[in-house]
C-alpha atoms as a PDB file:
ATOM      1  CA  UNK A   1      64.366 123.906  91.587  1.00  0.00           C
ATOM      2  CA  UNK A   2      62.710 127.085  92.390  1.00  0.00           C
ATOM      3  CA  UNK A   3      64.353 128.886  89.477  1.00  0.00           C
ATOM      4  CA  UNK A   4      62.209 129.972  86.755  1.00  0.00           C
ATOM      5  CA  UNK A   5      62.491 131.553  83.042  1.00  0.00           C
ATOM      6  CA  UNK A   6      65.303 134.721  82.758  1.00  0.00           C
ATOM      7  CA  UNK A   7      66.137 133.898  85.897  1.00  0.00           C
ATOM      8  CA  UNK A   8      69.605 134.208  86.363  1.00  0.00           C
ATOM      9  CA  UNK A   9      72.212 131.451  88.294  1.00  0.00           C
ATOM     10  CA  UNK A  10      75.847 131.231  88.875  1.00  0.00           C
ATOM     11  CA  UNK A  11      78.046 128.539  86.808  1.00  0.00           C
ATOM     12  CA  UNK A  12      81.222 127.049  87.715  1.00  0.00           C
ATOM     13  CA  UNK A  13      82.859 123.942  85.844  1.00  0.00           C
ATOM     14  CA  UNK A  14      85.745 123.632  87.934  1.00  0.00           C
ATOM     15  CA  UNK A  15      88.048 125.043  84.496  1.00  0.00           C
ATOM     16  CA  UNK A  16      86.635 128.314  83.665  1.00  0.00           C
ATOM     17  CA  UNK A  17      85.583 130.546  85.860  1.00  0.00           C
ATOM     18  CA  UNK A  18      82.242 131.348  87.596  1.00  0.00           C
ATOM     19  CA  UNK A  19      79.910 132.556  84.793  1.00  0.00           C
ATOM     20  CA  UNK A  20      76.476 134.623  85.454  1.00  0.00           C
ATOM     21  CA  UNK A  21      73.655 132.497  83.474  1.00  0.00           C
ATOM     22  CA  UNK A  22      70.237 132.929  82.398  1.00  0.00           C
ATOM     23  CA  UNK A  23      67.787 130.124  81.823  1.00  0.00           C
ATOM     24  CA  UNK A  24      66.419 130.821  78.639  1.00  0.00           C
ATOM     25  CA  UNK A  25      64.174 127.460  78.068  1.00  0.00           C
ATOM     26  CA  UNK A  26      62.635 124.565  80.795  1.00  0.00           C
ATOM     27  CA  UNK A  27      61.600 121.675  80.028  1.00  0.00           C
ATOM     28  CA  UNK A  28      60.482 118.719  81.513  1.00  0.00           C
ATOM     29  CA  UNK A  29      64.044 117.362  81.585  1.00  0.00           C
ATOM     30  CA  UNK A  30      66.038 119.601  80.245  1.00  0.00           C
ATOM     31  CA  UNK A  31      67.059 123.120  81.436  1.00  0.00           C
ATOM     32  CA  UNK A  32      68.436 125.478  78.539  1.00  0.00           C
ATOM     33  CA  UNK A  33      70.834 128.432  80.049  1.00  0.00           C
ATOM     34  CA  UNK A  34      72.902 131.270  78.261  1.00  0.00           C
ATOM     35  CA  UNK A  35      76.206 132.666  79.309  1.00  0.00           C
ATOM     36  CA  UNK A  36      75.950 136.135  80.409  1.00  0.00           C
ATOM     37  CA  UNK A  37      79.409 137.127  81.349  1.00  0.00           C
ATOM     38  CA  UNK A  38      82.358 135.652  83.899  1.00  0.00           C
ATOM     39  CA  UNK A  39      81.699 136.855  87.606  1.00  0.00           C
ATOM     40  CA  UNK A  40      85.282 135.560  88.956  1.00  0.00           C
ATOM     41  CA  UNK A  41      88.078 134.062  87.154  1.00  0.00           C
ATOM     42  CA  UNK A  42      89.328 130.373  87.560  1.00  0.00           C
ATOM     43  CA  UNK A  43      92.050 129.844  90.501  1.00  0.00           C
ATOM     44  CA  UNK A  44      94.363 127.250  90.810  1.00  0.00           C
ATOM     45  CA  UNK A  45      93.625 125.236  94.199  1.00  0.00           C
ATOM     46  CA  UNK A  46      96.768 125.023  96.967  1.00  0.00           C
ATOM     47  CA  UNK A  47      98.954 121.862  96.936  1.00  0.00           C
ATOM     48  CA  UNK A  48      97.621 120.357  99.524  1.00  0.00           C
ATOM     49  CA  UNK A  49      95.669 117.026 100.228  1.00  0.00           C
ATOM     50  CA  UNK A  50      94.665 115.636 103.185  1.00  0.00           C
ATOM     51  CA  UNK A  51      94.430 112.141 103.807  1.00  0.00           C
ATOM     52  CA  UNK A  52      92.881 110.212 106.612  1.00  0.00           C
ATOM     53  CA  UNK A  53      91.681 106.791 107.859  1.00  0.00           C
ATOM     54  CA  UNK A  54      87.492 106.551 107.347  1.00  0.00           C
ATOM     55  CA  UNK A  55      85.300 107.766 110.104  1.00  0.00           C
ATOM     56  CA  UNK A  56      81.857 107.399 111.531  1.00  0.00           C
ATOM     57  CA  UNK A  57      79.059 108.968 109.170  1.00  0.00           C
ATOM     58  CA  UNK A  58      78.922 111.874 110.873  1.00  0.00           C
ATOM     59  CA  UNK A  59      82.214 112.782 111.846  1.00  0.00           C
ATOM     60  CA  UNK A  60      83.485 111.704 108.361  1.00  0.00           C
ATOM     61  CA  UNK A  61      80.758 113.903 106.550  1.00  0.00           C
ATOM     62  CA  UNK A  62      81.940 117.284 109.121  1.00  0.00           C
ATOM     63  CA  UNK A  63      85.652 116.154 108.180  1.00  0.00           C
ATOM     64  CA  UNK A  64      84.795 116.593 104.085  1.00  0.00           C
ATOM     65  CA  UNK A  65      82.774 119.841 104.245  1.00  0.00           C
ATOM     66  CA  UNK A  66      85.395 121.649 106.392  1.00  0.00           C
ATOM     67  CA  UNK A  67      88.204 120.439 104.394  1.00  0.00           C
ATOM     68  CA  UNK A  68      86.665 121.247 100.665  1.00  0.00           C
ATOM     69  CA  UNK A  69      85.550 124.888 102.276  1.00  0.00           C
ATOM     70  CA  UNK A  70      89.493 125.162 103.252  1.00  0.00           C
ATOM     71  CA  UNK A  71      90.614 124.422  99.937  1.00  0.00           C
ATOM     72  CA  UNK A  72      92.025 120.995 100.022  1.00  0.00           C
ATOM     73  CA  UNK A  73      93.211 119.905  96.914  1.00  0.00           C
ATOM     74  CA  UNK A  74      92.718 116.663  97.218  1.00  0.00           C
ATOM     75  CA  UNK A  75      91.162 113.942  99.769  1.00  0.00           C
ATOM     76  CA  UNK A  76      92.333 110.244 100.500  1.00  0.00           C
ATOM     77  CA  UNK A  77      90.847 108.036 102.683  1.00  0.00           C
ATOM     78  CA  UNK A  78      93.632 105.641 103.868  1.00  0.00           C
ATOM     79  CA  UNK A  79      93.560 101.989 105.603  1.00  0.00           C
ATOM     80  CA  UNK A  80      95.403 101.900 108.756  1.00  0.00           C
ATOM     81  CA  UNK A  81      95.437  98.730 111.117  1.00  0.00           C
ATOM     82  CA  UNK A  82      92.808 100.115 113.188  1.00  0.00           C
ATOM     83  CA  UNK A  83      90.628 101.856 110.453  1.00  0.00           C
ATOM     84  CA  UNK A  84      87.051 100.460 112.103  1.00  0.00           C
ATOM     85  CA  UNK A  85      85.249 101.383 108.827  1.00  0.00           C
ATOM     86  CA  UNK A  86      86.037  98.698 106.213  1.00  0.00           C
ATOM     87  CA  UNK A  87      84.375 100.552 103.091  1.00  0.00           C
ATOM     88  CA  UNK A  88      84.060 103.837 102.111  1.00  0.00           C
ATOM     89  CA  UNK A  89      80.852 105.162  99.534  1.00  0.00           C
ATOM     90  CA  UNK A  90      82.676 107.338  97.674  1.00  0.00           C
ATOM     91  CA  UNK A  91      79.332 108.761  96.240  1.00  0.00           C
ATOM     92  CA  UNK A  92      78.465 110.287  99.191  1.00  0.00           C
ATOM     93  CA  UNK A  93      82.157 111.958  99.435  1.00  0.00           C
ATOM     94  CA  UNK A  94      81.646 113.318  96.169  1.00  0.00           C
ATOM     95  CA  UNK A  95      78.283 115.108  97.321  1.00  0.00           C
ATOM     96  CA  UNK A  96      78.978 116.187 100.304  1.00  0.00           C
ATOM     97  CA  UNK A  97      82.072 117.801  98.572  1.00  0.00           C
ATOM     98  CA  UNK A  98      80.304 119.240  96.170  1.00  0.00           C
ATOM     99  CA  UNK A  99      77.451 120.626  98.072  1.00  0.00           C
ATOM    100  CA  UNK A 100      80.410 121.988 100.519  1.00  0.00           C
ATOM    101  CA  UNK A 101      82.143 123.932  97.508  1.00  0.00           C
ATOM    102  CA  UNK A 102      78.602 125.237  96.374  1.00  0.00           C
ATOM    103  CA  UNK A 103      77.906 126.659 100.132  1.00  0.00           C
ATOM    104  CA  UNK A 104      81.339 128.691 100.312  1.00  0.00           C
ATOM    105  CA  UNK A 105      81.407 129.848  96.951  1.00  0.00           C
ATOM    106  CA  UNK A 106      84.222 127.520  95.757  1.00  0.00           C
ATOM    107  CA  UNK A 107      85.327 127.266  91.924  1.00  0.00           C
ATOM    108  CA  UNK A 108      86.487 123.645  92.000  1.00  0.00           C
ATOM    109  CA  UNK A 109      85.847 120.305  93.057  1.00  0.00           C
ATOM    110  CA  UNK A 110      89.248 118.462  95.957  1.00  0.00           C
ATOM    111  CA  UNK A 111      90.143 115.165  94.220  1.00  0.00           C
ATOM    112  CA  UNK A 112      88.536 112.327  95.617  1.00  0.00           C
ATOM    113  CA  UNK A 113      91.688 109.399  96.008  1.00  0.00           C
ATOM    114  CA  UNK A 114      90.875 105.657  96.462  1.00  0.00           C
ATOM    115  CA  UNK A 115      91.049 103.828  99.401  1.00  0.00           C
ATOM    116  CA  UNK A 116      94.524 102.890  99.931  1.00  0.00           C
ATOM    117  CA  UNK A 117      96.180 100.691 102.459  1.00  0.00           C
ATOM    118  CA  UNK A 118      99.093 102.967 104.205  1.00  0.00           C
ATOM    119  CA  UNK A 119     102.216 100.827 103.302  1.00  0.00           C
ATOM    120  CA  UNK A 120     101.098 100.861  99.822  1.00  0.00           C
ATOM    121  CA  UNK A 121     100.885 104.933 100.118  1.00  0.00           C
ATOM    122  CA  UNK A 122     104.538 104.902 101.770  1.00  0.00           C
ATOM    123  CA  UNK A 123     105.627 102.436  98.912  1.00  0.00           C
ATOM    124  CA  UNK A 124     104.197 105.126  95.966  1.00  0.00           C
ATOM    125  CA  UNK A 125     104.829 108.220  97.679  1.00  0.00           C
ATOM    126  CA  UNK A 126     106.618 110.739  95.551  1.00  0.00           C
ATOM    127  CA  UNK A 127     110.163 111.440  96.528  1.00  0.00           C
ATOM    128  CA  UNK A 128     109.122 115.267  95.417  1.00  0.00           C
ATOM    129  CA  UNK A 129     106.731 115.740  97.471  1.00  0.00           C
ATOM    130  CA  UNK A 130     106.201 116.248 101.705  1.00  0.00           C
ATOM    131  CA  UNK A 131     104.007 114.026 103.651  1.00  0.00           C
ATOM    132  CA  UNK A 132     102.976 115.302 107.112  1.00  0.00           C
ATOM    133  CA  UNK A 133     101.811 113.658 109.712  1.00  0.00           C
ATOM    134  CA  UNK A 134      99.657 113.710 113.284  1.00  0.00           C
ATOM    135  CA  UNK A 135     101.625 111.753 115.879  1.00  0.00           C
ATOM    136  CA  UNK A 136      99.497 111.592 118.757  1.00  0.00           C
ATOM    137  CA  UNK A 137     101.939 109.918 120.843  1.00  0.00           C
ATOM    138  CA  UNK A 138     103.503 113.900 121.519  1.00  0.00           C
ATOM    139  CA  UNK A 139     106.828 112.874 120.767  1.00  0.00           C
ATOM    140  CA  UNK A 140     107.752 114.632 116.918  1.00  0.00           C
ATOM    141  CA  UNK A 141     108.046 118.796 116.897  1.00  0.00           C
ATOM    142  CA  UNK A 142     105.306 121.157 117.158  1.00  0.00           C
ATOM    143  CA  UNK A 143     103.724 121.916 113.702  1.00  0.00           C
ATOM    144  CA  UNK A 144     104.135 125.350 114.129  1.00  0.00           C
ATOM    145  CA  UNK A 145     108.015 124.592 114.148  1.00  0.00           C
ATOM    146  CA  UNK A 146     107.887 123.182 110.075  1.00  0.00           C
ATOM    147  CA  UNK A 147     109.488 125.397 108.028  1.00  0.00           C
ATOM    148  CA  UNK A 148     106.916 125.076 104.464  1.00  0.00           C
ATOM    149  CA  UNK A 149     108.202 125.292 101.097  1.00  0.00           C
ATOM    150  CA  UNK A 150     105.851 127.413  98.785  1.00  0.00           C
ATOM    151  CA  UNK A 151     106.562 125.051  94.964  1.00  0.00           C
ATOM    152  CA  UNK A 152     105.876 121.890  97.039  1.00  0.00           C
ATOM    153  CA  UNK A 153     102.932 119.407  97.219  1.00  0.00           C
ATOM    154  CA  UNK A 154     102.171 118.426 100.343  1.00  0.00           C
ATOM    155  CA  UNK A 155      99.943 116.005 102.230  1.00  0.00           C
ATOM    156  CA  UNK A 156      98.800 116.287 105.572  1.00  0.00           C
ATOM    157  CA  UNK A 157      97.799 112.530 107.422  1.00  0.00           C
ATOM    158  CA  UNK A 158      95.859 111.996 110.280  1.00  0.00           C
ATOM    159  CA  UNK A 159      95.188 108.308 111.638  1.00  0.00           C
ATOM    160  CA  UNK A 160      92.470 106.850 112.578  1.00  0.00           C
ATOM    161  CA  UNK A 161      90.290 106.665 115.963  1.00  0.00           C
ATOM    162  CA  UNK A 162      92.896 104.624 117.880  1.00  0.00           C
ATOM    163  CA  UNK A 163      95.515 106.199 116.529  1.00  0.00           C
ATOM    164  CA  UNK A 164      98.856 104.428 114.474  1.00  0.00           C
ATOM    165  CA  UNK A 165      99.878 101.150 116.069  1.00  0.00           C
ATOM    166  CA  UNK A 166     103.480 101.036 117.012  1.00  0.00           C
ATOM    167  CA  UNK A 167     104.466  99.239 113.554  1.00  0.00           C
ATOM    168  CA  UNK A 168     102.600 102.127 111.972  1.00  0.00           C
ATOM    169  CA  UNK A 169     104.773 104.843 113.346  1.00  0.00           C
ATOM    170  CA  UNK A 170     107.921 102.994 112.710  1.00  0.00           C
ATOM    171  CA  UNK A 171     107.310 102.684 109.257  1.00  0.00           C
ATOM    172  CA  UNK A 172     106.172 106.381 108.608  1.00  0.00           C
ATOM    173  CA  UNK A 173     108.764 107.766 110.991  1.00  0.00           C
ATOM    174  CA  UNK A 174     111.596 105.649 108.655  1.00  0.00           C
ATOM    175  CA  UNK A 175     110.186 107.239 105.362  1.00  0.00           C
ATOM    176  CA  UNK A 176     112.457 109.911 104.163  1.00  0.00           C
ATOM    177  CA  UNK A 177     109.460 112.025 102.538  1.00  0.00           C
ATOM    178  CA  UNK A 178     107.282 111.741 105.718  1.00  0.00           C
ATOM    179  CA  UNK A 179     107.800 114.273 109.132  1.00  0.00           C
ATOM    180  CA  UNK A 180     105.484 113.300 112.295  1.00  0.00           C
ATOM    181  CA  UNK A 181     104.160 116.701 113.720  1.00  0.00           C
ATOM    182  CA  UNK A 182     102.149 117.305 117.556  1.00  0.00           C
ATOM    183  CA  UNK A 183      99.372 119.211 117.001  1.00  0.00           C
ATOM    184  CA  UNK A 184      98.262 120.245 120.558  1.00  0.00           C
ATOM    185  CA  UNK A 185      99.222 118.865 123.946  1.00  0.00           C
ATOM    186  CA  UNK A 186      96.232 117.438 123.722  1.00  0.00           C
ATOM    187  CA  UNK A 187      94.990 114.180 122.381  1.00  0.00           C
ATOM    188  CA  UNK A 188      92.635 115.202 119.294  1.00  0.00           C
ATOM    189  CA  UNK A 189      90.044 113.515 118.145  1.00  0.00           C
ATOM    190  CA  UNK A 190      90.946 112.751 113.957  1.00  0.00           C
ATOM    191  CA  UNK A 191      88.329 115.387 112.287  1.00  0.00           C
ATOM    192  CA  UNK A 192      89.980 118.011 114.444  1.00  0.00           C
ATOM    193  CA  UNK A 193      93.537 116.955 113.937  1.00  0.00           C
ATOM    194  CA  UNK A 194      92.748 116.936 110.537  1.00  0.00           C
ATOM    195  CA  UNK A 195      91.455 120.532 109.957  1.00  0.00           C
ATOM    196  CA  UNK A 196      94.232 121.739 112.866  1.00  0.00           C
ATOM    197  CA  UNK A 197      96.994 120.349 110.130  1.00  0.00           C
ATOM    198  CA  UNK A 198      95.271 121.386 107.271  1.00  0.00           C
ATOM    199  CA  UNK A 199      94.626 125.052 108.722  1.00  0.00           C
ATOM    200  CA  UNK A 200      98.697 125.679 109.835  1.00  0.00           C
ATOM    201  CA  UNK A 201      99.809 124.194 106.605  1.00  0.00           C
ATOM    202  CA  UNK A 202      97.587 127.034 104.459  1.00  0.00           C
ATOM    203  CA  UNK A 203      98.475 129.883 106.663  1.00  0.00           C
ATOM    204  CA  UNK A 204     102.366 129.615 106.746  1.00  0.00           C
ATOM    205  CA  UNK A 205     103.796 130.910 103.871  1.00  0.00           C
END
């Protein structure tokens, strides 16, 4: 907004690149700009989406900056049995992504998933692809004993403030594509479980 005539700006479309702009016309409306040159080329985000049951305003809103700034590929709010928040905007997702990728300099936008009840994600899960998740009850291996698999998509899942009811964990621990993993010895709240997974899972190789 404070941006005037020849100033310059930096572009990013999510498919090209960051370009270095000028604005070279302002109108009331309408903002004209001219591509100067590319700055940084286009990179392909990790395979990696994290999915989790709503949370409070606030804790939600930390929970989507941290994770676009890590370089989620993807985000998917899930239903569990004790999900407290029955609706999600997914307006505010989107700009609170956004403004997160703007702040850390990030070239793309993480998929934003609908709200999906978990036995429906179990049902449609891919049989190529690894879902992870937080089992707060400390009885699954330490993350940091998963062995990751470079070509692989994964998805890290994190349950809500309550954590999985016993029917819950049954049905994820029978799924062949899904591995329960104990974060900490400690009991984590979800917004820090989350970003605990997601961090491990983009620093092993």
């Amino acid at each position: 907004m404070r941006l005037k005539h020849n100033d310059t700006l930096l572009l990013f479309n999510g498919k090209d690149g960051e370009w270095i702009a000028r604005i070279t016309g302002v109108e009331k409306k309408t903002t004209v700009l001219s591509l100067l040159s590319q700055a940084r080329p286009q990179h392909n985000d990790e395979k990696l989406c994290l999915l989790f049951s709503p949370l409070k305003p606030k804790r939600q809103e930390f929970l989507i900056e941290k994770a676009t700034e890590l370089g989620v590929s993807c985000l998917w709010p899930i239903r569990c049995d004790r999900t407290s928040i029955p609706k999600v905007n997914f307006e505010k997702i989107r700009a609170q992504s956004r403004e997160a990728a703007e702040q850390c300099g990030r070239l793309t936008l993480p998929e934003i998933k609908e709200l999906t009840p978990l036995s429906q994600l179990l049902k449609s899960w891919p049989q190529e692809e690894v879902l992870l998740f937080g089992d707060e009850t400390l009885t699954s291996p330490s993350l940091n004993a998963f062995q990751k698999e470079p070509e692989k998509f994964y998805g890290f899942l994190v349950g809500p403030e309550g954590g999985f009811t016993k029917q819950e964990l049954a049905l994820l621990k029978s799924h062949p594509q899904a591995y329960g993993v104990t974060l900490n010895p400690h009991i984590l709240r979800a917004e820090t479980a989350a970003l605990v997974g997601v961090s491990y899972l983009q620093l092993v190789v």
